[in-house]
Protein backbone atom coordinates (compact mmCIF):
# COMPACT_ATOMS: atom_id res chain seq x y z
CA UNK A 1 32.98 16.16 2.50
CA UNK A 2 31.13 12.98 2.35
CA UNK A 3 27.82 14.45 3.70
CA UNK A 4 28.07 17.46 1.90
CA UNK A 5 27.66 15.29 -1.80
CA UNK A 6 24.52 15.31 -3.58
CA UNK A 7 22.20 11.97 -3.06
CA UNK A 8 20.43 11.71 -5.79
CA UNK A 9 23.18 12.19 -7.89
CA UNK A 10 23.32 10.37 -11.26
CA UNK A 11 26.81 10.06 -12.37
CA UNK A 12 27.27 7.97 -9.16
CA UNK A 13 24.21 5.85 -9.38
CA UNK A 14 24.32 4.47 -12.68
CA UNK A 15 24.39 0.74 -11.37
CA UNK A 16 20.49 2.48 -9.31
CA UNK A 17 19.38 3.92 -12.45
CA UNK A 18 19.76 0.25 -14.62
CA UNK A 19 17.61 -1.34 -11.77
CA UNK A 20 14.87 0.89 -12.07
CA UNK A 21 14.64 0.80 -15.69
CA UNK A 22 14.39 -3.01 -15.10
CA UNK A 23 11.85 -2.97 -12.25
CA UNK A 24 10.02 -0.42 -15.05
CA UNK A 25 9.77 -2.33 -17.74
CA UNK A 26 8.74 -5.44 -16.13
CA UNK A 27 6.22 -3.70 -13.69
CA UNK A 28 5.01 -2.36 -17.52
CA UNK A 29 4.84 -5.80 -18.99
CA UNK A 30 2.96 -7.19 -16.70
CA UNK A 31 0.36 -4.69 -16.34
CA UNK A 32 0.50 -4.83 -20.20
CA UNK A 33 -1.14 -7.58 -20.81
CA UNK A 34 -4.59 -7.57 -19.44
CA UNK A 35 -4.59 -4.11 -17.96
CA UNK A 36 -3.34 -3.18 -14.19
CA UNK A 37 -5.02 -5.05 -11.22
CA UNK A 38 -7.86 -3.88 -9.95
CA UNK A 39 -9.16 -4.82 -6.52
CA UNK A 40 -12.41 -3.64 -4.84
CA UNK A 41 -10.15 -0.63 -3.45
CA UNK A 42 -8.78 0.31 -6.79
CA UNK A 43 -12.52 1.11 -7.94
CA UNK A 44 -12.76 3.44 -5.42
CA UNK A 45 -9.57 5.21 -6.17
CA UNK A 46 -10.40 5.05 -10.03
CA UNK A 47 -13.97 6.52 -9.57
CA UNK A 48 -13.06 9.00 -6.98
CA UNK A 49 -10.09 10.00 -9.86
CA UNK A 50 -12.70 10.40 -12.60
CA UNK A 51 -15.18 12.13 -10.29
CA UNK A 52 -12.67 14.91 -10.21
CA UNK A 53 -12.25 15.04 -13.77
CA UNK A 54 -15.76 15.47 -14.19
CA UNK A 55 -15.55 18.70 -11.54
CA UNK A 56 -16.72 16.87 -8.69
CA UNK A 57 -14.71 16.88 -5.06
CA UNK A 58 -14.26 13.66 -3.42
CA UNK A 59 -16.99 11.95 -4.47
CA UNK A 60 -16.34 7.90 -5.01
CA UNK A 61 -17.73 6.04 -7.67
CA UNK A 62 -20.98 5.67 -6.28
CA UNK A 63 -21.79 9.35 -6.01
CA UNK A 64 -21.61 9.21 -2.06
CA UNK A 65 -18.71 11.22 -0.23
CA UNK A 66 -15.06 9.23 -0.25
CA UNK A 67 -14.50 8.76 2.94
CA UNK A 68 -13.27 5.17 3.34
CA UNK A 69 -9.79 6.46 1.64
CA UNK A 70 -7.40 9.56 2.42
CA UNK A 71 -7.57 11.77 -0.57
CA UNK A 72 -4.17 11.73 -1.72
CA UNK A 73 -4.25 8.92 -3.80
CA UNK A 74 -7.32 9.72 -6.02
CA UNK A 75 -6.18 13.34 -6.09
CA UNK A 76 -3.25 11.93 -7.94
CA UNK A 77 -4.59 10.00 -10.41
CA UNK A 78 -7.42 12.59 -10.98
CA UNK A 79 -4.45 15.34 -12.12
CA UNK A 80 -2.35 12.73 -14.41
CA UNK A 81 -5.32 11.97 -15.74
CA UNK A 82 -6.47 15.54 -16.88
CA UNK A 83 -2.70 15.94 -17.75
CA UNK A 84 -2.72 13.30 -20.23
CA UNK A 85 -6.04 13.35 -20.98
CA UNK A 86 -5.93 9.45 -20.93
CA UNK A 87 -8.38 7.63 -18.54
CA UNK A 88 -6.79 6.51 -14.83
CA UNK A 89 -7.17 2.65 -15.86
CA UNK A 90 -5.58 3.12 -19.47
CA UNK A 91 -2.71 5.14 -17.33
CA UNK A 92 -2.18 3.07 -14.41
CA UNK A 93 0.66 0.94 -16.34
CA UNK A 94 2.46 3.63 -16.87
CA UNK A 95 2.32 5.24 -13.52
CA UNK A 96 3.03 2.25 -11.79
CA UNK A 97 5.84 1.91 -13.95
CA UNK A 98 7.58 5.35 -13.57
CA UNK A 99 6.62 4.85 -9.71
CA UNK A 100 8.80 1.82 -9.02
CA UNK A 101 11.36 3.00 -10.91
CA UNK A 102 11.60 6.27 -8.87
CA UNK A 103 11.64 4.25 -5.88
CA UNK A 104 13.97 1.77 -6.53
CA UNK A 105 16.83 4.84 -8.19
CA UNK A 106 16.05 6.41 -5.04
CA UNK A 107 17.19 3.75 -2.53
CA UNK A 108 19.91 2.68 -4.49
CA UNK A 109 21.21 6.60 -4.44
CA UNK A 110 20.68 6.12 -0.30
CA UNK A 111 22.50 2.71 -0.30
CA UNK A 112 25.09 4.48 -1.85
CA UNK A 113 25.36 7.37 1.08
CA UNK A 114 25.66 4.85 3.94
CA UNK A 115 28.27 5.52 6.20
CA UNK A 116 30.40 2.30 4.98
CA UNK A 117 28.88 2.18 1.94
CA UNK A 118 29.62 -1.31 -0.30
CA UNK A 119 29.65 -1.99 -3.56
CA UNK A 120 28.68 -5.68 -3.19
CA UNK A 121 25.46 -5.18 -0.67
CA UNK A 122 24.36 -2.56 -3.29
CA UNK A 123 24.38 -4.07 -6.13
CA UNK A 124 22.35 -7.58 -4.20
CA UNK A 125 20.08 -5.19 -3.10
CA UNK A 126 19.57 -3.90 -6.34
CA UNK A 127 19.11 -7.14 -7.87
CA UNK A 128 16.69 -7.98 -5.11
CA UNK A 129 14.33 -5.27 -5.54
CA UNK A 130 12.83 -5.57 -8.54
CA UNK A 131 11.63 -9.06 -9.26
CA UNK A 132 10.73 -9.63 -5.45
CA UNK A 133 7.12 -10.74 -4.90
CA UNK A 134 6.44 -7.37 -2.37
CA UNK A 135 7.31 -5.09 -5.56
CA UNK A 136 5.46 -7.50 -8.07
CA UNK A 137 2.57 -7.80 -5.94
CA UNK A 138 1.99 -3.96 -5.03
CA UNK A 139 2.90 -2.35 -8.48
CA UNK A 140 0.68 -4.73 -10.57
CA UNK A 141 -2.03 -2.86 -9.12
CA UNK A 142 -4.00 -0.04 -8.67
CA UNK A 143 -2.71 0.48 -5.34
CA UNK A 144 -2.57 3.60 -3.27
CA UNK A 145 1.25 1.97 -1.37
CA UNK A 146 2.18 2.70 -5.49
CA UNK A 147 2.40 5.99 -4.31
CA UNK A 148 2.89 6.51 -0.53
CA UNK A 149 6.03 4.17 -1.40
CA UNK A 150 7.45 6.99 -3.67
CA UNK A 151 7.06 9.80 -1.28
CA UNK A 152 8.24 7.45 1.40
CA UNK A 153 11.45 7.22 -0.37
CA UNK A 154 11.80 11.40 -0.81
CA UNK A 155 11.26 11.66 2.71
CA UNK A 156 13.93 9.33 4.07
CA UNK A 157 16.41 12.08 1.48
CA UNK A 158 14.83 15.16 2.45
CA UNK A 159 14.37 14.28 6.35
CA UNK A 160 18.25 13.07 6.06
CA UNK A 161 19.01 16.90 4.80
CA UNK A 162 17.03 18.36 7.71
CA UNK A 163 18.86 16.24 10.47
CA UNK A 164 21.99 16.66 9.02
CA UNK A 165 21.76 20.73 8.59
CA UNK A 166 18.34 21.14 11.06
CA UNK A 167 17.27 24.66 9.79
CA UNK A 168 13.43 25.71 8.83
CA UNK A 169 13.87 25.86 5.51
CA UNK A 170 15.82 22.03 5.25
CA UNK A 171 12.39 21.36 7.50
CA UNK A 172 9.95 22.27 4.50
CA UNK A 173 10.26 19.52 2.28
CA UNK A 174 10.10 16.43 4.92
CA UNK A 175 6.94 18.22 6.10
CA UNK A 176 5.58 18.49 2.89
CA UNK A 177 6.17 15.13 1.79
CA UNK A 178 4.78 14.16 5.04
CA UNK A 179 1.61 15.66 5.09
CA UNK A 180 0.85 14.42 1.28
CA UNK A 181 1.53 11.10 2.67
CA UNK A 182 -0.99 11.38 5.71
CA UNK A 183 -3.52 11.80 3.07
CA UNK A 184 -2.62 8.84 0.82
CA UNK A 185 -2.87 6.65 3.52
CA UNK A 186 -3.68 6.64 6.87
CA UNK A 187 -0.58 4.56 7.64
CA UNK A 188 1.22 7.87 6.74
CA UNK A 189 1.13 9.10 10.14
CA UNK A 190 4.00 6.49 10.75
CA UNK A 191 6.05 8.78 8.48
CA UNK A 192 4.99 11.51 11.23
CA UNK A 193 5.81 9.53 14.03
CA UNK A 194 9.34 8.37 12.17
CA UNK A 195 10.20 12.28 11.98
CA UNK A 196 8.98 13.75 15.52
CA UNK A 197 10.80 10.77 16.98
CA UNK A 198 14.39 11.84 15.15
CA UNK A 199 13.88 15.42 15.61
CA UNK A 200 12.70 14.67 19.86
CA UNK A 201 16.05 12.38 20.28
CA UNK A 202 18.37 15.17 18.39
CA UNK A 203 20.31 16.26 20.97
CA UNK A 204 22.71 18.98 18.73
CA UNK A 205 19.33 21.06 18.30
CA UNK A 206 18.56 23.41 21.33
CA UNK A 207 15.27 22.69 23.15
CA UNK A 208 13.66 26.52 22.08
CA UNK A 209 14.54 25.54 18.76
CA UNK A 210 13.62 22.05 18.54
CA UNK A 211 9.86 23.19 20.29
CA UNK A 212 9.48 25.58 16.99
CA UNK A 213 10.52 23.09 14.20
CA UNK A 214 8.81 20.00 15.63
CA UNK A 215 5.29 22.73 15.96
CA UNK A 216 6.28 23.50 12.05
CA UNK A 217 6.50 20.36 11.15
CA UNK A 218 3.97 18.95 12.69
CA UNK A 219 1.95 21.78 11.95
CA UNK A 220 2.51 21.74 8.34
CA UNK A 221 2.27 17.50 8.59
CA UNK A 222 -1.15 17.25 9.48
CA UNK A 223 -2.58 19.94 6.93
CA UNK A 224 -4.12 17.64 4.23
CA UNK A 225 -5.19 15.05 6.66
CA UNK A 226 -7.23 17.20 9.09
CA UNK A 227 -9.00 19.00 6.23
CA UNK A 228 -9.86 15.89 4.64
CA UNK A 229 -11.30 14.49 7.74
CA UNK A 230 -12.61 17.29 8.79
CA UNK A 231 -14.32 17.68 5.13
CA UNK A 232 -15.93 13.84 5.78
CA UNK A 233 -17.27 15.20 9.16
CA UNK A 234 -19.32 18.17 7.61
CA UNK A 235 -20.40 15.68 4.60
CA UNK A 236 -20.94 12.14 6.44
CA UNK A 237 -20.73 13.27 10.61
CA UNK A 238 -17.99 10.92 10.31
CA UNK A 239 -14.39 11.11 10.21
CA UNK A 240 -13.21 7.63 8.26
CA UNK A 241 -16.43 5.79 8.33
CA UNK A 242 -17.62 3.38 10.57
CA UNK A 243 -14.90 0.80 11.89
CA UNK A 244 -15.58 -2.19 13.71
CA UNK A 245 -13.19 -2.97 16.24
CA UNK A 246 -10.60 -5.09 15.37
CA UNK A 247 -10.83 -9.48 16.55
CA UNK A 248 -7.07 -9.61 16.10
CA UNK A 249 -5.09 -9.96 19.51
CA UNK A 250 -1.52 -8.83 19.10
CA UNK A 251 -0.10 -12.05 19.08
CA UNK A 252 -1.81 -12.81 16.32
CA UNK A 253 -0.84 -9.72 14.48
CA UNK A 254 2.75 -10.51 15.33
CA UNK A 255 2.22 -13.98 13.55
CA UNK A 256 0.88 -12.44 10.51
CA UNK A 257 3.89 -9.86 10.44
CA UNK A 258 6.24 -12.99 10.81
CA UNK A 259 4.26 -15.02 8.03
CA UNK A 260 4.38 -12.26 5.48
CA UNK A 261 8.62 -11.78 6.70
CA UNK A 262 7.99 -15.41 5.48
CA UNK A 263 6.86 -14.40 2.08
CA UNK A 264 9.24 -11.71 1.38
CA UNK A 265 12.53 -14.33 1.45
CA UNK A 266 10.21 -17.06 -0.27
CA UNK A 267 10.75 -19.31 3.11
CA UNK A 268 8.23 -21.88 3.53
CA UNK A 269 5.27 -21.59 5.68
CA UNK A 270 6.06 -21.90 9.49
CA UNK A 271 3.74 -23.08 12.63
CA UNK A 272 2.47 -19.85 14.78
CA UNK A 273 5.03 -20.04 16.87
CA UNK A 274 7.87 -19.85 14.92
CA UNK A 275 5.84 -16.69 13.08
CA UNK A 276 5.33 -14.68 16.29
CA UNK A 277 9.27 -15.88 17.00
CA UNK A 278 10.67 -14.00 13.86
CA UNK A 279 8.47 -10.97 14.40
CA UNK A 280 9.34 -10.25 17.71
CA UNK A 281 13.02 -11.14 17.16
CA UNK A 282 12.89 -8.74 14.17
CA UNK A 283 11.54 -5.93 15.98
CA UNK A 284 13.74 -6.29 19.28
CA UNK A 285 16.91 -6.50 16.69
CA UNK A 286 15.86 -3.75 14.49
CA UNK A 287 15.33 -1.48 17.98
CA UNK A 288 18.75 -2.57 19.39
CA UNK A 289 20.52 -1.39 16.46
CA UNK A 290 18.83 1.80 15.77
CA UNK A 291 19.27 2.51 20.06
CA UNK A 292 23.06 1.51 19.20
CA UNK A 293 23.36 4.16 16.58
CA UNK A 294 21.46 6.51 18.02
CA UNK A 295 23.24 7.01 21.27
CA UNK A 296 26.59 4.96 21.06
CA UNK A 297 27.88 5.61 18.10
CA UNK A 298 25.89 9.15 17.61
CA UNK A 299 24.97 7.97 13.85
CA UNK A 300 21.64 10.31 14.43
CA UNK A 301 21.44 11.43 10.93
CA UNK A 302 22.66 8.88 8.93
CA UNK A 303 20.35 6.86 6.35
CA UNK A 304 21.12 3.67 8.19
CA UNK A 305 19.18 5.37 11.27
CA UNK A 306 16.81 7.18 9.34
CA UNK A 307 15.70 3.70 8.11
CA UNK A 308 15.47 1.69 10.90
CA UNK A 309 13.39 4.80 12.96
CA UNK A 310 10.99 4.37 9.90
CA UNK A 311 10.55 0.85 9.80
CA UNK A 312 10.02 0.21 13.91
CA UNK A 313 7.66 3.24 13.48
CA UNK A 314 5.89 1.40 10.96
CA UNK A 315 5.59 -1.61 11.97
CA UNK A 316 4.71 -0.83 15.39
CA UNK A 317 1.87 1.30 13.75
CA UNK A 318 0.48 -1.31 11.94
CA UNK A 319 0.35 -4.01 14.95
CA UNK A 320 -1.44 -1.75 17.04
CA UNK A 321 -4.31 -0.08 14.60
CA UNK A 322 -4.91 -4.01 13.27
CA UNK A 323 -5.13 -4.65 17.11
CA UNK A 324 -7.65 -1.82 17.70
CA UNK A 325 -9.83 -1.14 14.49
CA UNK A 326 -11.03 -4.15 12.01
CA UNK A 327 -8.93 -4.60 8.75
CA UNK A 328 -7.71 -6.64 5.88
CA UNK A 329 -5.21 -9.32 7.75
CA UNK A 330 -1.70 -8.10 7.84
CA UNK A 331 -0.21 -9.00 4.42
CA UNK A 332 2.37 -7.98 1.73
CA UNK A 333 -0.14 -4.87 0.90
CA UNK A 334 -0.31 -3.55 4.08
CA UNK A 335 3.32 -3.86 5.36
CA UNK A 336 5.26 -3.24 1.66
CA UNK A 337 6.21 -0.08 2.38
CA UNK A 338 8.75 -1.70 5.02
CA UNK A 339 9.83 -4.45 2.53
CA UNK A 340 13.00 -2.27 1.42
CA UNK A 341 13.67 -0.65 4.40
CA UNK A 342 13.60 -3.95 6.46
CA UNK A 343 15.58 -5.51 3.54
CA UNK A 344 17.98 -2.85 4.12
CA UNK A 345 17.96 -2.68 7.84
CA UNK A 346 19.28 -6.73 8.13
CA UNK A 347 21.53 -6.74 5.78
CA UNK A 348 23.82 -3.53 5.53
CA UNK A 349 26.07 -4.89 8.52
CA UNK A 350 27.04 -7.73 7.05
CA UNK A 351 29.73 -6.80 4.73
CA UNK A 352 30.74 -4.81 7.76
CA UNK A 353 30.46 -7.94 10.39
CA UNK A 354 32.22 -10.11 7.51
CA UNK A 355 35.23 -7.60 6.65
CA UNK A 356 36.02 -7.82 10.61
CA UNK A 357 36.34 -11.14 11.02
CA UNK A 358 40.70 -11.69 11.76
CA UNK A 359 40.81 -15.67 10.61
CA UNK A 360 41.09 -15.38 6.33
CA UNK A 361 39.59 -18.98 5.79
CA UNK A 362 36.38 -17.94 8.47
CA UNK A 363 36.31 -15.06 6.17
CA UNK A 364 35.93 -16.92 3.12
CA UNK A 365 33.37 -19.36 4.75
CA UNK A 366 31.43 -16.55 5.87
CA UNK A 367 31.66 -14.88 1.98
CA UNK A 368 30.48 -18.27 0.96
CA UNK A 369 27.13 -18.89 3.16
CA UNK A 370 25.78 -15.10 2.72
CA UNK A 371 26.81 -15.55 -1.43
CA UNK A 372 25.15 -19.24 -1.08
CA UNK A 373 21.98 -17.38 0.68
CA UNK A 374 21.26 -14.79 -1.95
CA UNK A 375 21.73 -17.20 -4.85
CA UNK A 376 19.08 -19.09 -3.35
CA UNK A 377 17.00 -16.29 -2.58
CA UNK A 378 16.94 -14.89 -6.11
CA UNK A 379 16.62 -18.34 -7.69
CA UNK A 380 13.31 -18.56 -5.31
CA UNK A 381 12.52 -14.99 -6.70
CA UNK A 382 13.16 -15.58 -9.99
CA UNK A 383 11.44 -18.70 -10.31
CA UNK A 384 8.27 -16.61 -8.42
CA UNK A 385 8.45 -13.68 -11.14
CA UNK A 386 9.02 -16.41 -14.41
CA UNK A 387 5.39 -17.61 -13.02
CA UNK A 388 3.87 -14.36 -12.03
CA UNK A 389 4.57 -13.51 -15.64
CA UNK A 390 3.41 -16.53 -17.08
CA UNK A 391 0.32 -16.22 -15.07
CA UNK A 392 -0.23 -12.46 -16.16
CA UNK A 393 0.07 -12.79 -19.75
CA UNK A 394 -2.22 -16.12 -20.00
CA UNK A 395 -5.00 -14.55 -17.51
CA UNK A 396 -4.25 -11.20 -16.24
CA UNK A 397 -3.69 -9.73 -12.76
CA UNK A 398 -6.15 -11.46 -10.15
CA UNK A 399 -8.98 -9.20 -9.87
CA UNK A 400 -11.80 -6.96 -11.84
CA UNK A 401 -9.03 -7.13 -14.86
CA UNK A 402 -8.74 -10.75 -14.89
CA UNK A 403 -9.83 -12.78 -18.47
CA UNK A 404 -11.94 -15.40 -16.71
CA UNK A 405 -13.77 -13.00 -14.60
CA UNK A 406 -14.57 -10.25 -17.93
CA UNK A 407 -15.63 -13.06 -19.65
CA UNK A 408 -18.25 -14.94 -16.82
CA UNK A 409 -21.78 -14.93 -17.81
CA UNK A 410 -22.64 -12.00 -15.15
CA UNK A 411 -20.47 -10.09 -16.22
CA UNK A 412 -20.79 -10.15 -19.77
CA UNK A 413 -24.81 -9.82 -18.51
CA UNK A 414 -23.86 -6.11 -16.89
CA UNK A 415 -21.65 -4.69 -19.40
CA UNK A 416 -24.55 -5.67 -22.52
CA UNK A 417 -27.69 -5.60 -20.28
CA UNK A 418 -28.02 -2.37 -19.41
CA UNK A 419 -31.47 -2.00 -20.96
CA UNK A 420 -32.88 -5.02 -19.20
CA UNK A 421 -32.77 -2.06 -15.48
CA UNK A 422 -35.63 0.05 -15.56
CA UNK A 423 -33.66 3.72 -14.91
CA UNK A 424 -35.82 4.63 -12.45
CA UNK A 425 -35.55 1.88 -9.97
CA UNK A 426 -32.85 1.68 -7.87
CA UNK A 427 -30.07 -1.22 -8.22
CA UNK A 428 -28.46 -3.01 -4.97
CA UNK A 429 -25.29 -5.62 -5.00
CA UNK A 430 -23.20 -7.27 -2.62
CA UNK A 431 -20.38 -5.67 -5.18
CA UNK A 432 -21.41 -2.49 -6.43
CA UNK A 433 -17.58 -1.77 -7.01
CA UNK A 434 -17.84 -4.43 -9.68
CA UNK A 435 -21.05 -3.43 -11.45
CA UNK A 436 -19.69 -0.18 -11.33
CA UNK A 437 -15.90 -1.17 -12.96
CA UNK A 438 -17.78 -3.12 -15.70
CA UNK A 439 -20.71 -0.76 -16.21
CA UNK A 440 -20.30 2.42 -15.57
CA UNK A 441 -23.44 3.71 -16.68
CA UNK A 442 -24.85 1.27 -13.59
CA UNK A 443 -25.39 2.68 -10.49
CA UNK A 444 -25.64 0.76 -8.00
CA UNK A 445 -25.79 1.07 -4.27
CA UNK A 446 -23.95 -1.24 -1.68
CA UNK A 447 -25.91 -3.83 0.30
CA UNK A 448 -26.06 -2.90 4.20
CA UNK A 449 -23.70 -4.99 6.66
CA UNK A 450 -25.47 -6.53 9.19
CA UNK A 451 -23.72 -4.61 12.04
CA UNK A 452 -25.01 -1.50 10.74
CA UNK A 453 -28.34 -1.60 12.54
CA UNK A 454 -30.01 1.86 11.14
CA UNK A 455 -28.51 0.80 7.18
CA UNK A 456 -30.57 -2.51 7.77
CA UNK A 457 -33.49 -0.70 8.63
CA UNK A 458 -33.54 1.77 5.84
CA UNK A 459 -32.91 -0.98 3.21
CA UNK A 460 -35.36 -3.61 4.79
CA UNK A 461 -38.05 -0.28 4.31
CA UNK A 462 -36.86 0.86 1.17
CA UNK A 463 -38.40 0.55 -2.52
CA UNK A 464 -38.73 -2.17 -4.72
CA UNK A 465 -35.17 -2.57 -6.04
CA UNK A 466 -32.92 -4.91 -7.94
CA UNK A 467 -30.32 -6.80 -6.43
CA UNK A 468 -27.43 -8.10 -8.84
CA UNK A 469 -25.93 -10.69 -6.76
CA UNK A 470 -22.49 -12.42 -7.36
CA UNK A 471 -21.88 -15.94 -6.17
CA UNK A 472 -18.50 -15.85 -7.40
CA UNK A 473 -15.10 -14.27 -5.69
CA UNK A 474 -16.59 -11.07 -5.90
CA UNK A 475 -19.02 -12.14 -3.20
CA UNK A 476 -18.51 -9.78 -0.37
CA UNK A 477 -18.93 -11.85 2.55
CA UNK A 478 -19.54 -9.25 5.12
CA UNK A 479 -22.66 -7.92 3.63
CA UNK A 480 -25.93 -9.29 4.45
CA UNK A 481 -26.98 -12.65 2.89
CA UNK A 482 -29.96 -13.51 0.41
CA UNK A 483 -31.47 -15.35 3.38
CA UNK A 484 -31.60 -12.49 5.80
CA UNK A 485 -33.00 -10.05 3.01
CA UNK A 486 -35.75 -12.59 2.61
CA UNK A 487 -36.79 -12.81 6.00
CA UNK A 488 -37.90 -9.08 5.81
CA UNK A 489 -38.44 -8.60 1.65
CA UNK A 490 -40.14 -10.58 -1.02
CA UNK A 491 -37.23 -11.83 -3.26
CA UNK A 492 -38.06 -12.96 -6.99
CA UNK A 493 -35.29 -13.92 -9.37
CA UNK A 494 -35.51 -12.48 -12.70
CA UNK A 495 -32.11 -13.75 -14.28
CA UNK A 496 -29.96 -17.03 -13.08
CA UNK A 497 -26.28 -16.99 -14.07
CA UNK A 498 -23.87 -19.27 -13.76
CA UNK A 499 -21.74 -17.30 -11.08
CA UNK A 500 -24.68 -14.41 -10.48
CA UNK A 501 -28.55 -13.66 -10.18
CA UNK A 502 -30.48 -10.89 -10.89
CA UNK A 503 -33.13 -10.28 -8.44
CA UNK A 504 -35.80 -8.27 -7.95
CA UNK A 505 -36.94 -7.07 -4.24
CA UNK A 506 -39.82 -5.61 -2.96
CA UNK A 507 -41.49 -4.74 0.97
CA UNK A 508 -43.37 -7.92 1.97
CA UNK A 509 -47.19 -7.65 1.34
């Protein structure tokens, strides 16, 4: 009867349903304050969002063809925004808001459907979720993991219905979400791997059948992804852009997995080798757990499996494309959507492991270290979330939104200069994402990178241009420096700021 009950049911879930109003709130009041966080990424997803309100199709905020980012995420945005009728930056808050909260109801309704389901681990969890630094960091900002986190979350439910009653039309939904998260984020194709994997290893579906569902699913999986990169190929004659390969050995990788694990349960930093020693051991117990399930105790459809399949396909994902193709370092952003699902995956045998133990006063002591552990861990969390906050409200979010950065002199120079650029000459910066988020009405191109030989060429030959030029944070390292430019391009400066210069550049005589 048990399997047959309603997940997301409400009357049973009230204890998920007061957690994510919490997370909600607070997610809200800190995005409150100053305005959500926006990074160089969340430009392009804003832009790309108002782009489509304007009637254009995947077009980023510099009027070239998005093809950095899956579409998903701007195609979001775009659509609330026209909704509401409220700009994507003025609505971000409240997405973000109604986001988390959907994702933490949702995993306290599949906490509640485990197979030994207690009262005690839910209700930690619960507590845990919302004011940890993964969820604070991640929500606060303009983030596409907002929303592959959400339709993470109606997969595991949906892909739980399939496996537990595998029929086509059970199939539909798990695909769908699927192939909408593909195209939020490339990382989506973990979600892919998570659900051929389960569907391959079900043994109570016959092969014939098994053959058609997983060419339906993954059919209907890959939709959105293969007709956004096959729309960048006509537009750009490339699929994502050019990536560098990655510099990152797997080791490496490993200790940046086990130095973020780190972060999550506010543990002090750790030499390398300890790092690399919790990822691995992570990964190797996570696998032996889900193999026991799988095969020995035949739990193939349970959340509990369900979980840990997602999170090994995850992580695994992640190690190997940082290994391969060049990318931020493995942090909190880039592995938060296994935060909860790891959470969940270490800690939903212990009331199990401690409810077995024969000796009463082992018991006890046992009851004692794991309720010693959380205190700690929330008091670490807590004491994180009472400075995040403090932080927030004084300052802002780290980023474009941030008080000190609105109110530097270059800044201040872009948003009430706009006169000073002649419209017909062409602007270059080494952040055009941040001339554009303060100045719209600026366009201005990116700066080539000096691996990308044919960009350098066409900018050392181009026009007589301005450069705005940040010497601040927003310096993006990776483009080419002043020095370089010079060696090829007379450089005069017309403006010197405290954190910036405006320069103008023209073809050597």
């Amino acid at each position: 009867m048990r399997e047959k009950r309603r997940v997301l049911n409400f009357t049973k879930n009230i204890d998920s349903l007061v957690a994510a109003i919490a997370g909600s709130i607070f997610i809200f009041i800190l995005t409150h304050y100053h305005g959500v966080g926006i990074s160089p990424d969340s430009v392009s997803y804003s832009g790309a969002a108002r782009n489509l309100c304007a009637g254009k199709w995947l077009v980023d905020f510099d009027e070239n063809s998005l093809i950095i980012f899956p579409a998903g995420y701007p195609v979001f945005l775009g659509l609330l925004s026209m909704l509401f009728n409220v700009d994507v930056i003025a609505l971000a808050p409240f997405i973000n808001a109604l986001l988390v909260g959907i994702v933490i109801f949702i995993y306290g309704c599949i906490i509640e459907r485990f197979y030994k389901s207690n009262r005690w681990h839910k209700l930690a969890t619960l507590s845990i979720i919302p004011i940890s630094y993964t969820i604070l960091d991640v929500y606060t900002m303009l983030w596409s993991e907002t929303f592959f986190m959400a339709l993470l979350v109606f997969f595991l439910v949906f892909l739980q219905k399939y496996l537990s009653a595998p029929t086509l039309p059970n199939l539909l939904l798990p695909s769908l979400f699927t192939a909408i998260a593909c195209d939020t984020r490339i990382a989506g194709i973990s979600i892919l791997g998570t659900g051929i994997l389960l569907i391959v290893l079900q043994y109570q579906i016959s092969f014939l059948k098994k053959l058609l569902h997983l060419a339906l699913y993954a059919c209907i999986s890959i939709t959105l992804l293969a007709a956004n990169l096959l729309h960048n190929q006509a537009e750009t004659g490339t699929f994502t852009g050019i990536r560098q390969p990655s510099v990152t050995p797997l080791l490496t990788n490993i200790q940046y997995f086990g130095d973020t694990v780190l972060q999550w349960f506010q543990l002090p930093n750790m030499p390398a080798t300890v790092s690399i020693t919790i990822g691995i051991t992570l990964i190797l117990t996570l696998g032996i757990v889900f193999l026991i399930r799988f095969f020995w105790l035949e739990k193939q459809s349970s959340f509990e499996t369900i979980i840990l399949a997602f999170c090994l396909t995850y992580l695994f994902f992640i190690l190997i494309t940082s290994t391969i193709s060049r990318y931020e370092k493995i942090n909190n952003r880039l592995l938060s959507p296994a935060f909860i699902p790891l959470l969940i995956g270490i800690s939903f045998y212990i009331p199990q492991f401690i409810s077995k133990i024969k000796t009463k006063s082992l018991r006890v002591i046992s009851i004692g270290v794991v309720t010693c552990l959380f205190l700690l861990l929330q008091y670490r969390q807590a004491k994180v979330a009472k400075e995040l906050q403090a932080q927030y409200k004084e300052s802002g979010i780290p980023g474009y939104t941030e008080s000190g950065w609105q109110e530097s002199d270059i800044v201040q120079f872009i948003k009430f200069k706009k006169d000073f650029f002649k419209s017909d000459k062409p602007i270059y910066s080494n952040a055009n994402d941040a001339v554009y988020f303060y100045n719209p009405e600026l366009s201005a191109q990116d700066l080539p990178e000096p691996a990308h030989t044919a960009d350098l060429i066409d900018y050392h030959e181009s026009n007589p241009n301005y450069i705005i030029w940040f010497t601040n944070d927003f310096d993006n390292k990776s483009i080419i420096r002043l020095k370089e430019i010079a060696k090829f391009r007379q450089l005069d400066t017309l403006v010197k700021l405290n954190d910036g210069l405006i320069l103008w550049s023209s073809p050597k005589k």
